[in-house]
Protein backbone atom coordinates (compact mmCIF):
# COMPACT_ATOMS: atom_id res chain seq x y z
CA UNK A 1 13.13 -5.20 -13.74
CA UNK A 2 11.25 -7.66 -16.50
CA UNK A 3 8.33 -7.10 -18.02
CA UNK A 4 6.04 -10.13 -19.49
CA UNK A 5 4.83 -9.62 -22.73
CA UNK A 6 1.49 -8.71 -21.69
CA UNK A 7 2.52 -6.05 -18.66
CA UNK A 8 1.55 -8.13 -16.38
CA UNK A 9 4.39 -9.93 -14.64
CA UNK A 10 7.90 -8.00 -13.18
CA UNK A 11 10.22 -9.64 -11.47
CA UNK A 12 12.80 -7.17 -9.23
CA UNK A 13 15.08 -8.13 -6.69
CA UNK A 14 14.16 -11.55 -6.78
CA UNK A 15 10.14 -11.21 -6.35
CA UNK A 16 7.47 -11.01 -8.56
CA UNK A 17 3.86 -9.00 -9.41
CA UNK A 18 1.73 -10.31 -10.80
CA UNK A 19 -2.32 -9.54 -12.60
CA UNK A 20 -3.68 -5.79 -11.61
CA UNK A 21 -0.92 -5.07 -9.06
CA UNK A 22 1.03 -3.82 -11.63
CA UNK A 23 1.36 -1.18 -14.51
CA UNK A 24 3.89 -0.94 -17.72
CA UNK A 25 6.52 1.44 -17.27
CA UNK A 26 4.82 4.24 -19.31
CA UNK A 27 1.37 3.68 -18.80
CA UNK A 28 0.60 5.39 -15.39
CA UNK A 29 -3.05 5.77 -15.45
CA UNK A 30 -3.91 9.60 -14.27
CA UNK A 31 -4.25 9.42 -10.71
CA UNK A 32 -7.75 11.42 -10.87
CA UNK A 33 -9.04 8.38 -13.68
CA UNK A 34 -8.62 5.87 -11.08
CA UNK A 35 -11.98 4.58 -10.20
CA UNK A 36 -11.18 1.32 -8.51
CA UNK A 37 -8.68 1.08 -5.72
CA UNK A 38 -7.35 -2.29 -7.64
CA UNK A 39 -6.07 -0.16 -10.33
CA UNK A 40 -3.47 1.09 -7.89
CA UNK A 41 0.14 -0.85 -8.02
CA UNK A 42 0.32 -3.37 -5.13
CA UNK A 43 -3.62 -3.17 -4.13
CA UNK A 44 -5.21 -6.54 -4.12
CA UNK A 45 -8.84 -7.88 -2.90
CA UNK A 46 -7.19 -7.93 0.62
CA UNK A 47 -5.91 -4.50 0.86
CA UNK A 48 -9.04 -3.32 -1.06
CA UNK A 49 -11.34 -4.61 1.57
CA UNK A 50 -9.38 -2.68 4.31
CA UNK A 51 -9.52 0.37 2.61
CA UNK A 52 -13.44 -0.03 2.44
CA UNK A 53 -13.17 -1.08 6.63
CA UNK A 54 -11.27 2.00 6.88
CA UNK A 55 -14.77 3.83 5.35
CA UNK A 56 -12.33 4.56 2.27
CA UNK A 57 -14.91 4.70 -1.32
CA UNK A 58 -12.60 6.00 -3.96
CA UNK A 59 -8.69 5.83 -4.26
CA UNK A 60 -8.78 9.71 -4.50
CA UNK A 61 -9.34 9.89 -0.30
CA UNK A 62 -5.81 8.47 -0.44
CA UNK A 63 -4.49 11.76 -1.16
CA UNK A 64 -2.49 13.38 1.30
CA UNK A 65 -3.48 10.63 4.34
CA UNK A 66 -1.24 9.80 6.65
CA UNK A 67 -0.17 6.02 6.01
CA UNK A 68 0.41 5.71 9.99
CA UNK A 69 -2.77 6.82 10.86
CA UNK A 70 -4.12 4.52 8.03
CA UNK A 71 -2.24 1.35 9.65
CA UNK A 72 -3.54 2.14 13.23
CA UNK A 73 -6.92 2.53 12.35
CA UNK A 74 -7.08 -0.32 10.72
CA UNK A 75 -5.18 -2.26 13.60
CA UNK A 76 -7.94 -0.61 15.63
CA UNK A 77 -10.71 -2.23 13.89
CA UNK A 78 -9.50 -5.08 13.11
CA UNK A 79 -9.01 -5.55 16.81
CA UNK A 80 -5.34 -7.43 15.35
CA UNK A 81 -1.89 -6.44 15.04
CA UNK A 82 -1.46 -5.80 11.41
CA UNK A 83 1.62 -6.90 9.58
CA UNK A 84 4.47 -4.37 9.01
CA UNK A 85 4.31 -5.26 5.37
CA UNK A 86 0.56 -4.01 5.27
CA UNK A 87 2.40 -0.20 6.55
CA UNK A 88 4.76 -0.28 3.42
CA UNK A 89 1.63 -1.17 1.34
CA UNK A 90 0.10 2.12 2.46
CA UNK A 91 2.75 4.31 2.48
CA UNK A 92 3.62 2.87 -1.51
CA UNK A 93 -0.46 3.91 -2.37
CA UNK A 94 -0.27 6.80 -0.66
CA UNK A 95 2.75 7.74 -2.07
CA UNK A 96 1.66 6.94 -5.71
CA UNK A 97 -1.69 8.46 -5.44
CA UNK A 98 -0.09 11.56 -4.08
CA UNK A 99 1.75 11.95 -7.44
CA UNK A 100 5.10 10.03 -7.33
CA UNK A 101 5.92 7.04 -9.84
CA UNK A 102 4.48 3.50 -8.78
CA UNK A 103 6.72 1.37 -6.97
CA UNK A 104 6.57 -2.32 -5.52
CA UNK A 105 5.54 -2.13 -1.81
CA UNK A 106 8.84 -3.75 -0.98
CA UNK A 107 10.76 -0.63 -1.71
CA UNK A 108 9.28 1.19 0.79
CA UNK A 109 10.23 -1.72 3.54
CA UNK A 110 13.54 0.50 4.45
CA UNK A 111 11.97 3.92 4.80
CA UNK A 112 8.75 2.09 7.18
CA UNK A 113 11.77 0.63 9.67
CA UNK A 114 13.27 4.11 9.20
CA UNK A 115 10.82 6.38 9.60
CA UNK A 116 8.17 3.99 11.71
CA UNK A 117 10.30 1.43 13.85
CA UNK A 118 9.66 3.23 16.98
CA UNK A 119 5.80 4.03 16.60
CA UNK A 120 5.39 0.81 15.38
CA UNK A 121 7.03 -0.88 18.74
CA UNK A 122 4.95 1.27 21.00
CA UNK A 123 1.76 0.86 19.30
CA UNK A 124 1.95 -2.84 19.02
CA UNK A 125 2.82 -3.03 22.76
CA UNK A 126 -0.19 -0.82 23.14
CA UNK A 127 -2.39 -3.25 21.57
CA UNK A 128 -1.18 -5.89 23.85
CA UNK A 129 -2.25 -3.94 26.45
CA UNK A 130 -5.61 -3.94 25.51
């Protein structure tokens, strides 16, 4: 892992983060100063706007959610399949809101086809059903 002169920028495995998705090694912000989902590794406008679809208004409801019941929902209204990758994005804020060191969304892509491959076929055949 690199880190640009300014914090910004960190390359691992081959991809990079760039702007607000991303805090120095050693500058976690306190998970309770958070005010701003944004401030939270990986979240972007996208995934911000989600969380506010979801009826999410502070990164603190984050706290012990379920990520799967996060994705569905938001699969659910959406009326859309989601991408997988939008599942590893929850489980990493989750995750790092719940008190665990920030990570890049991508290193959660193993434990999601883990944990989630099954539920994540049915469902999606579900909403094909519909």
């Amino acid at each position: 892992m690199t880190d640009s002169l300014n914090g910004t920028t960190v390359e691992r495995d081959g991809r990079t983060l760039r702007g607000n998705r991303l805090k120095k090694a050693g500058q976690q912000t306190e998970r309770r100063r958070i005010k701003a989902f944004q401030q939270i590794i990986n979240v972007g406008p996208a995934i911000e706007r989600d969380f506010l679809l979801l009826g999410l208004t502070c990164p603190q409801e984050l706290v012990e959610r379920d990520p799967w019941e996060l994705y569905c929902e938001l699969c659910r209204r959406t009326c859309a399949r989601q991408d997988p990758c939008v599942l590893d994005v929850l489980i990493a804020t989750v995750d790092y809101m719940n008190g665990n060191p920030p990570r890049p969304w991508w290193d959660y892509t193993t434990e999601r086809k883990r944990v989630y491959a099954d539920r994540l076929a049915a469902f999606s055949q579900t909403l094909k059903d519909v």
